[in-house]
N, C-alpha and C. Protein backbone atom coordinates (compact mmCIF):
# COMPACT_ATOMS: atom_id res chain seq x y z
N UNK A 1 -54.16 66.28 -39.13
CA UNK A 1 -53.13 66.15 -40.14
C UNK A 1 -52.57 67.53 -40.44
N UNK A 2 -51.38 67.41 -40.53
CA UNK A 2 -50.69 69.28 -40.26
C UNK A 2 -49.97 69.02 -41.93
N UNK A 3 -49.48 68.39 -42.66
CA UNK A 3 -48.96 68.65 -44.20
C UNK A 3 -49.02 67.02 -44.52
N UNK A 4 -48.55 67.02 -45.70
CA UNK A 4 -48.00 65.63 -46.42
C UNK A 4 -47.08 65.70 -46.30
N UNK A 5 -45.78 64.61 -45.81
CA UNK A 5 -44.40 65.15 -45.47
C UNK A 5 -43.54 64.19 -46.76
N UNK A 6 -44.10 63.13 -47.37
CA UNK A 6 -42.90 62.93 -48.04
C UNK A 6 -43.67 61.68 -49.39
N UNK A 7 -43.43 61.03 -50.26
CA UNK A 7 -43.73 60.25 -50.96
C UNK A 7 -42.64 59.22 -51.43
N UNK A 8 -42.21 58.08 -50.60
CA UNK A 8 -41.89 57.07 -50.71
C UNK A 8 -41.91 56.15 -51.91
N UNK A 9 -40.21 56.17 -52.09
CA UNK A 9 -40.29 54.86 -53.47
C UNK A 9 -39.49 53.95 -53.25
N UNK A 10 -39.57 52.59 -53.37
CA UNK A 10 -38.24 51.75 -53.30
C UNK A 10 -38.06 51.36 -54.57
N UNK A 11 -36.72 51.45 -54.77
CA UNK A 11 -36.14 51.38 -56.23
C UNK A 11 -35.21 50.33 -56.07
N UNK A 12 -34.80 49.70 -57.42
CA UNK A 12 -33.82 48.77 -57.66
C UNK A 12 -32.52 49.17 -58.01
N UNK A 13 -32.13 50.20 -58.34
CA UNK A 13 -30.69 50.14 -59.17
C UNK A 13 -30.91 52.28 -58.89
N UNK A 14 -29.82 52.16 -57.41
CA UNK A 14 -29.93 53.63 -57.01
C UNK A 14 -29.17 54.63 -58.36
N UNK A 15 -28.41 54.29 -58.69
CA UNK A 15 -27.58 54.85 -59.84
C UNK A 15 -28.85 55.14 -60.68
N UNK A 16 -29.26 54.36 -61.73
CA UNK A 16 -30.20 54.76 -62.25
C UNK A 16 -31.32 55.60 -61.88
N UNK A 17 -32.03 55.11 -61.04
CA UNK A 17 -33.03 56.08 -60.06
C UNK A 17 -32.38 57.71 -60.01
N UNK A 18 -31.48 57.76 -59.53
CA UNK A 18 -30.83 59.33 -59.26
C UNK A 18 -30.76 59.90 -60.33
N UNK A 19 -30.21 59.37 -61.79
CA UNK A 19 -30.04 59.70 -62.65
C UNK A 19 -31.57 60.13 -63.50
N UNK A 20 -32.70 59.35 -63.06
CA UNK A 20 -33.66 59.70 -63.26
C UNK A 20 -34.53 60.83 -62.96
N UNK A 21 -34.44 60.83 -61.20
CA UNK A 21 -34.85 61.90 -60.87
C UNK A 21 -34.17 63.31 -60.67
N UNK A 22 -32.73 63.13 -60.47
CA UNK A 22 -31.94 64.45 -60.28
C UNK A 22 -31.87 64.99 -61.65
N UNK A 23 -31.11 64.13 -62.15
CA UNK A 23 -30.54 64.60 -63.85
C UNK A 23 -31.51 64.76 -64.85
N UNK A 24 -32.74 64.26 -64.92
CA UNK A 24 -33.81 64.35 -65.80
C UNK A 24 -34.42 64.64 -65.49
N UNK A 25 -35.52 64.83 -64.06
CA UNK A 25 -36.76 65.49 -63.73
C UNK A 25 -36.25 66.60 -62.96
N UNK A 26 -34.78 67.28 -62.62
CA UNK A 26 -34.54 68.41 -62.00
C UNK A 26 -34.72 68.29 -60.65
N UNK A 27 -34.67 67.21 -59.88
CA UNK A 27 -35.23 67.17 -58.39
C UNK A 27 -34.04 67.16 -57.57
N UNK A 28 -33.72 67.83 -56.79
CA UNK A 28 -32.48 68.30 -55.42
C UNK A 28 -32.54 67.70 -54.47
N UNK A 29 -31.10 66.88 -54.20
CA UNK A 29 -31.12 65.99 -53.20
C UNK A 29 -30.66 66.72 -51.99
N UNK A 30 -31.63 66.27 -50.85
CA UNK A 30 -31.54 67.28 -49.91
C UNK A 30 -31.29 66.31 -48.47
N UNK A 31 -30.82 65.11 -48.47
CA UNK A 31 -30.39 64.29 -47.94
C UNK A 31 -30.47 63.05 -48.54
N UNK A 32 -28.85 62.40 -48.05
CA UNK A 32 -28.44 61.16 -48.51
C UNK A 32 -28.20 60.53 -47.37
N UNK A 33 -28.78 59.36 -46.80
CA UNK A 33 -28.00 58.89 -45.35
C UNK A 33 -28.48 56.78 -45.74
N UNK A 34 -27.85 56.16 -45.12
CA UNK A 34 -27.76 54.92 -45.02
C UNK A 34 -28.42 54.61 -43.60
N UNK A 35 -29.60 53.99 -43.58
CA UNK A 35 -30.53 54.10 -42.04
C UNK A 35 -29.84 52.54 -41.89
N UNK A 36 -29.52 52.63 -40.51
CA UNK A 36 -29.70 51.08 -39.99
C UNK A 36 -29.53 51.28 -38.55
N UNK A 37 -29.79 50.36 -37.84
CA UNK A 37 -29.74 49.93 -36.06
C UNK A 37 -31.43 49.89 -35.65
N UNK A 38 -31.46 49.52 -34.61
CA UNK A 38 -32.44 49.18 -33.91
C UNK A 38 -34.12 49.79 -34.09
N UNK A 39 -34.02 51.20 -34.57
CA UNK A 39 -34.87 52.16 -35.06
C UNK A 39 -35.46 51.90 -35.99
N UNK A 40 -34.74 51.84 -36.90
CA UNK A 40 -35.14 51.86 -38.44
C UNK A 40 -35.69 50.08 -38.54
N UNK A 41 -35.49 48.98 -38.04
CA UNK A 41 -35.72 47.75 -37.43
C UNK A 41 -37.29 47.79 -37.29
N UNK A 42 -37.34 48.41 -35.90
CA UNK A 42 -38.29 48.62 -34.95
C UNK A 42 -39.77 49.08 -36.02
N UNK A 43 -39.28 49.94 -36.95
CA UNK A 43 -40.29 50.42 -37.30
C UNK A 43 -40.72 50.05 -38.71
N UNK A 44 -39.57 49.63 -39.09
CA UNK A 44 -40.56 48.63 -40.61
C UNK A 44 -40.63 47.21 -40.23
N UNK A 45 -40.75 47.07 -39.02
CA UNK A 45 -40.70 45.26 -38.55
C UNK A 45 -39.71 44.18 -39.78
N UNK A 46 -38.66 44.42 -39.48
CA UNK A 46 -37.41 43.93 -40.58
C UNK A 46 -36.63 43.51 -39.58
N UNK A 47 -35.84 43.08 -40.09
CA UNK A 47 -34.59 41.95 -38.74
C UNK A 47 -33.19 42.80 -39.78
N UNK A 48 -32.25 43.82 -39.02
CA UNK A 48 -31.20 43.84 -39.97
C UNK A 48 -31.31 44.85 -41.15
N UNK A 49 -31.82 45.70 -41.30
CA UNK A 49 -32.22 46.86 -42.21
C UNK A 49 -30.80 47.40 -41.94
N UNK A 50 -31.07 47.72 -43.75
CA UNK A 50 -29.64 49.07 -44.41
C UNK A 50 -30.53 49.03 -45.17
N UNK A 51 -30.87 50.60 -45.50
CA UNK A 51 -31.36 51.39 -46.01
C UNK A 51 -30.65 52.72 -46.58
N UNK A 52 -30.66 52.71 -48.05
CA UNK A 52 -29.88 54.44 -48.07
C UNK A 52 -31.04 54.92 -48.76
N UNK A 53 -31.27 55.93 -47.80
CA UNK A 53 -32.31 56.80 -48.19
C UNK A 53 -32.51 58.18 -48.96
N UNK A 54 -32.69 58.25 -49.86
CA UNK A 54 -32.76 59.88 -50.63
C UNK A 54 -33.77 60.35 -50.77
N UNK A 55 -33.66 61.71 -49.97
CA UNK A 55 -34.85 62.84 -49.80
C UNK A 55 -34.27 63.58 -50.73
N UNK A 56 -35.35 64.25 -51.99
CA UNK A 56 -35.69 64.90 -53.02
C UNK A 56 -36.50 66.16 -53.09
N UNK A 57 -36.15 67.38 -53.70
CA UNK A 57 -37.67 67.94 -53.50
C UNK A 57 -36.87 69.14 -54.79
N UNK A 58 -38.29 69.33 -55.45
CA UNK A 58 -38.51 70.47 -56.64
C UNK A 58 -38.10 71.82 -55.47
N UNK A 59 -38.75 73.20 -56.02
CA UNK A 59 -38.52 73.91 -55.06
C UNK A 59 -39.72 74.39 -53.94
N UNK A 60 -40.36 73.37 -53.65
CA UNK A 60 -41.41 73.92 -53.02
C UNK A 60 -40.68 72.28 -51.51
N UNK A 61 -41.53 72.66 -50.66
CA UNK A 61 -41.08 71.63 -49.41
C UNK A 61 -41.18 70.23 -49.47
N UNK A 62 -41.95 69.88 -50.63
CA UNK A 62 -42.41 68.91 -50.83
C UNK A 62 -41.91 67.79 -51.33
N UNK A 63 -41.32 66.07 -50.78
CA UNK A 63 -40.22 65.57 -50.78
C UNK A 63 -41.02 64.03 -51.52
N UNK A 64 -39.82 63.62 -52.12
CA UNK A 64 -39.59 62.22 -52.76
C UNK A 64 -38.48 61.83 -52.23
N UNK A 65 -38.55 60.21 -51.92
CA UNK A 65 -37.80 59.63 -51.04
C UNK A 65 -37.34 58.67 -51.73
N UNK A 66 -36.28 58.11 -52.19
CA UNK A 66 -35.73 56.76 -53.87
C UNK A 66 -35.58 56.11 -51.63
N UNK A 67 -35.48 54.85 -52.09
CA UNK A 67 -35.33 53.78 -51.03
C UNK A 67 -35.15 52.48 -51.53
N UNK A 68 -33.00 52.55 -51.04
CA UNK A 68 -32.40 51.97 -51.92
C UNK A 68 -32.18 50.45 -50.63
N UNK A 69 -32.94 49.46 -50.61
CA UNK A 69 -32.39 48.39 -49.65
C UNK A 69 -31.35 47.10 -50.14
N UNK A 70 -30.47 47.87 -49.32
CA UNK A 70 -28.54 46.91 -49.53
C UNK A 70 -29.20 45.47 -48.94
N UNK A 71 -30.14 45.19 -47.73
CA UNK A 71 -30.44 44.51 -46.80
C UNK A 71 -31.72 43.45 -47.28
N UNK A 72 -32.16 44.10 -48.35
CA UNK A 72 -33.72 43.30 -48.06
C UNK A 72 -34.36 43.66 -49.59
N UNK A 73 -33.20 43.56 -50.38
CA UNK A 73 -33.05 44.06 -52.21
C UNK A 73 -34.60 42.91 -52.55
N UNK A 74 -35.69 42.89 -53.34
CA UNK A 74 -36.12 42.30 -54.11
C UNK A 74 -36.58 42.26 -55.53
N UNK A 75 -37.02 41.11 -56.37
CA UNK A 75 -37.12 41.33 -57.60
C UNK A 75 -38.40 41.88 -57.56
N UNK A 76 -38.98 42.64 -58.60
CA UNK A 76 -39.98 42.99 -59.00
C UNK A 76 -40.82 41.50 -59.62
N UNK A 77 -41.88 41.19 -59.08
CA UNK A 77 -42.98 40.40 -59.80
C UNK A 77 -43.61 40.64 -60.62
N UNK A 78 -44.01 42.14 -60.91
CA UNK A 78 -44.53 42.97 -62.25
C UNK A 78 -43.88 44.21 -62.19
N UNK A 79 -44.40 44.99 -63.25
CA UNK A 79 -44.36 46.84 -63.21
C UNK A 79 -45.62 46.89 -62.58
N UNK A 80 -45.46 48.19 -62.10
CA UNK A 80 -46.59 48.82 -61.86
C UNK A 80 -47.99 48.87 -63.03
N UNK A 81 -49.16 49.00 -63.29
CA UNK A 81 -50.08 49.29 -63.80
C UNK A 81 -50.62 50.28 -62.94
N UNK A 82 -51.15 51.48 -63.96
CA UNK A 82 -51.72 52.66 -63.39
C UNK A 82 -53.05 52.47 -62.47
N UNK A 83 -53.10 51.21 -62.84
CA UNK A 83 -55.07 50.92 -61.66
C UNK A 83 -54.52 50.03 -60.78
N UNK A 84 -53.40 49.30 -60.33
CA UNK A 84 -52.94 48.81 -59.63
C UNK A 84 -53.23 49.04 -58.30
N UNK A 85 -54.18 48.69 -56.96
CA UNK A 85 -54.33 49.00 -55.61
C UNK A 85 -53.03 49.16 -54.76
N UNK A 86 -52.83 50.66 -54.30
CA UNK A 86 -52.22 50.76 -53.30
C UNK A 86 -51.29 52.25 -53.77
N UNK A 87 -50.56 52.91 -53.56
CA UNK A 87 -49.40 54.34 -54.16
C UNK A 87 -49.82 53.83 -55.54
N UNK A 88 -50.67 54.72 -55.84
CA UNK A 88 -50.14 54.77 -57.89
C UNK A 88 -49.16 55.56 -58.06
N UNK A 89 -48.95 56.77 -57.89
CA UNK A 89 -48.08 57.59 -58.55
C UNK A 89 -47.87 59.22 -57.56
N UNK A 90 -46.46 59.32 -57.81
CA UNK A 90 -45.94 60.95 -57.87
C UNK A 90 -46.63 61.66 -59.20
N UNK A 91 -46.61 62.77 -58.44
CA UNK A 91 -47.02 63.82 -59.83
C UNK A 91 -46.01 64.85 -59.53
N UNK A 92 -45.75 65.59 -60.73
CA UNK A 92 -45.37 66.79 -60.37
C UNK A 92 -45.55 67.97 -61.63
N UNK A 93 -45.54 69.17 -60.88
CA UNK A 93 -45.51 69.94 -62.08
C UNK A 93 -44.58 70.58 -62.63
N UNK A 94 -44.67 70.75 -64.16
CA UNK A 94 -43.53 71.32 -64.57
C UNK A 94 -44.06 72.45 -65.90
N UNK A 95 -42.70 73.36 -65.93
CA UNK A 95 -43.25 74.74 -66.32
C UNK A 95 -43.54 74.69 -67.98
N UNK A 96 -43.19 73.45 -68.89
CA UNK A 96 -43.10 73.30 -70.02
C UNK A 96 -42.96 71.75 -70.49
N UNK A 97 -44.20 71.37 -70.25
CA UNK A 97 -44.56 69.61 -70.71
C UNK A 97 -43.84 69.41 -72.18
N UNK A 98 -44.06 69.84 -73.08
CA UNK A 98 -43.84 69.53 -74.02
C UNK A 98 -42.02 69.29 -74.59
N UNK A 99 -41.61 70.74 -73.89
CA UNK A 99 -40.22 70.18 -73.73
C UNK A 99 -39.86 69.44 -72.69
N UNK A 100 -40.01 68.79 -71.94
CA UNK A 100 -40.18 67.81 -71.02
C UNK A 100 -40.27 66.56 -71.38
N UNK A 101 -41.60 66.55 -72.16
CA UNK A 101 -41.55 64.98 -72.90
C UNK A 101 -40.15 64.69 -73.94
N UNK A 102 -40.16 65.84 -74.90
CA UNK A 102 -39.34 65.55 -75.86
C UNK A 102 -37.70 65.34 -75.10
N UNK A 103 -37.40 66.35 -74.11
CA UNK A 103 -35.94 65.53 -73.47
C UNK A 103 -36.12 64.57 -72.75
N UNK A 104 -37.36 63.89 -71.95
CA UNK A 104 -37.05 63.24 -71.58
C UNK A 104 -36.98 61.69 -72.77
N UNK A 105 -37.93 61.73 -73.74
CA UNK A 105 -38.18 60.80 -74.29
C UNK A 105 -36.80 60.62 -75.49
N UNK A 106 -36.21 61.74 -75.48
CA UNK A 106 -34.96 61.15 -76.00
C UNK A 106 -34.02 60.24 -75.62
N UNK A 107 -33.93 60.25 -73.82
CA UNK A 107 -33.29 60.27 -73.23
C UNK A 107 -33.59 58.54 -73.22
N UNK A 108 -34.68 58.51 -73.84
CA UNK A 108 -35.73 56.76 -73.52
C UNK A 108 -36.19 56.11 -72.75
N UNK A 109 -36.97 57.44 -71.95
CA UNK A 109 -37.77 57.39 -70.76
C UNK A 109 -39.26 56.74 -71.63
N UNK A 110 -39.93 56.27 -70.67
CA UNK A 110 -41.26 55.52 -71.95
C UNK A 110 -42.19 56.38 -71.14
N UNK A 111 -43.24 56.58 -72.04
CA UNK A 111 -44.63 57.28 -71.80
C UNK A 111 -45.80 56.57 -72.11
N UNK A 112 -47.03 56.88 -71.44
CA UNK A 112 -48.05 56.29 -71.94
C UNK A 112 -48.95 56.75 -73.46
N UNK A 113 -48.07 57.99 -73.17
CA UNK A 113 -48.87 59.04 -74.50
C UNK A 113 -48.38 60.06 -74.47
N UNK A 114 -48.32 61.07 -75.65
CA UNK A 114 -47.33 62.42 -75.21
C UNK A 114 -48.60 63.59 -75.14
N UNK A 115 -48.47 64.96 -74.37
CA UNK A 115 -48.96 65.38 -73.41
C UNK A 115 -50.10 65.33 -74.11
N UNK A 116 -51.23 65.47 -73.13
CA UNK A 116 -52.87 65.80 -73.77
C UNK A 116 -53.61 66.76 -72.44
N UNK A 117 -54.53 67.63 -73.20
CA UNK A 117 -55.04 68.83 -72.73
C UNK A 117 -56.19 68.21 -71.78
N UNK A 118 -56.36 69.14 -71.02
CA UNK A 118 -56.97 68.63 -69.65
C UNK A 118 -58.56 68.43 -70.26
N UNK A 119 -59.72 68.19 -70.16
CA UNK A 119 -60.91 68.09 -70.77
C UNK A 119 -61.27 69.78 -69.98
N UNK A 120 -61.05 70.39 -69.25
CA UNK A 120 -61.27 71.81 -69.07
C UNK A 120 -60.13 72.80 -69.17
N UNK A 121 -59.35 72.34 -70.33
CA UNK A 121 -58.54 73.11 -70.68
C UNK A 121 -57.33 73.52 -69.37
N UNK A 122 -57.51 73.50 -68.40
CA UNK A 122 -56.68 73.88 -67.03
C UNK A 122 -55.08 73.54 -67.48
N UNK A 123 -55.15 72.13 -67.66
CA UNK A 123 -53.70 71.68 -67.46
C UNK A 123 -53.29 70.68 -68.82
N UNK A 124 -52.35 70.38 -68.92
CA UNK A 124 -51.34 69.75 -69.82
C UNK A 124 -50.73 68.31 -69.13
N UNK A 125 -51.04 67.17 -69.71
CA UNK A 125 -50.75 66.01 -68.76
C UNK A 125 -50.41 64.77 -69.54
N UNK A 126 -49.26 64.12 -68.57
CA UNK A 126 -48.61 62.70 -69.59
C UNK A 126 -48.38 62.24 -68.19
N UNK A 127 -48.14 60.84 -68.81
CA UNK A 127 -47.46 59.58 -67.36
C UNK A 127 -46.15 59.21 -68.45
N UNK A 128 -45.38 59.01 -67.57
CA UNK A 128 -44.14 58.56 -68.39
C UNK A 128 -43.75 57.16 -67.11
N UNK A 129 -42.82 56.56 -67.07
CA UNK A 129 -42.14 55.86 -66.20
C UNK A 129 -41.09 55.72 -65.78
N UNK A 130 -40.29 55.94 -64.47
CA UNK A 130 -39.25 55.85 -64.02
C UNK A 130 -38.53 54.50 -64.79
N UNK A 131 -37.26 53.84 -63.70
CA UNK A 131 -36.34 52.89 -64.22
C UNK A 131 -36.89 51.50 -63.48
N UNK A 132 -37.92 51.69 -62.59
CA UNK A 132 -38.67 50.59 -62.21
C UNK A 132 -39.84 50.58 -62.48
N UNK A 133 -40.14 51.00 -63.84
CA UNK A 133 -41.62 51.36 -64.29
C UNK A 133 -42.54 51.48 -63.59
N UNK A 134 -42.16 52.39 -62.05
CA UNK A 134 -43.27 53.37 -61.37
C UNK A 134 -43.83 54.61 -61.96
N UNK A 135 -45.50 54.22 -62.78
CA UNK A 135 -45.84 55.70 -63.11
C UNK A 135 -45.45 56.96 -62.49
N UNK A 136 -45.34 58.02 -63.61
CA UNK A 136 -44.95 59.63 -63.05
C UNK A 136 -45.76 60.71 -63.54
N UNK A 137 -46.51 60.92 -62.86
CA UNK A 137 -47.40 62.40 -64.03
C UNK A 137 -47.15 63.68 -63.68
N UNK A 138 -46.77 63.77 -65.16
CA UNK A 138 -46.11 65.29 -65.37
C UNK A 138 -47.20 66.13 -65.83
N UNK A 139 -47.74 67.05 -64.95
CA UNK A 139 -48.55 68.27 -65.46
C UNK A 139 -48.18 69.80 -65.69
N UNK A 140 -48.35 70.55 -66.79
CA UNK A 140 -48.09 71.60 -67.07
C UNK A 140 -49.39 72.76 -66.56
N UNK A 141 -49.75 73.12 -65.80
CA UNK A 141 -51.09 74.06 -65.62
C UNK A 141 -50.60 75.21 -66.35
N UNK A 142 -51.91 75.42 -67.24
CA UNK A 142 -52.20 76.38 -68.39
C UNK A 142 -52.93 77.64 -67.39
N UNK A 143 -52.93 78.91 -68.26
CA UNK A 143 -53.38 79.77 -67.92
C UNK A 143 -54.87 79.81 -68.46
């Protein structure tokens, strides 16, 4: 295994999503493309895939992917729950949790709790939820 290359989300309503992650969590879209033909087929075993795909990333290499399907749209059966089997969550860090929560929670992003100190003091940590109530944990590492 040579890195982690990306963390995969499929979202419902790309407008929102972008607005979530570009405009409120600061994340840079570093490709926008619409996948379809035989390839993109082939490899999620789908008949007919359109896919617009958005690669994301803070400033380090490290990428979030919104995965918007025009082709193969479905409803959500639940939200996510944080013990839920299978991707729980993106994390990321950021340089000031506290103003973080407070813009984002103006903004009426929901949280599970607003930030709380690591039990070894290290870090600063909340889950809040995207626009498809996929947990997000935001950590601040303390000095």
């Amino acid at each position: 295994m040579k890195a982690i290359r990306h963390f995969g989300i499929v979202v419902s309503d790309i407008k929102k999503s972008l607005y979530f992650y570009k405009d409120l969590l600061g994340l840079k879209v570093k490709k926008d493309t619409l996948e379809k033909g035989e390839f993109i087929d082939n490899i999620l075993g789908l008949k007919n895939v359109k896919v617009r795909t958005i690669k994301m990333s803070a400033n380090d290499s490290n990428l979030i992917e919104l995965l918007w399907y025009k082709s193969h749209s479905k409803k959500r059966k639940k939200g996510n729950t944080i013990c839920d089997i299978g991707a729980s969550h993106p994390a990321f860090t950021v340089k000031n949790l506290d103003y973080e929560y407070k813009k984002l929670k103006k903004q009426g992003v929901k949280f599970i709790c607003p930030p709380q100190i690591s039990p070894d003091s290290k870090a600063k940590v909340t889950f809040c939820y995207d626009p498809d109530n996929v947990p997000i944990e935001l950590v601040e590492e303390l000095a």
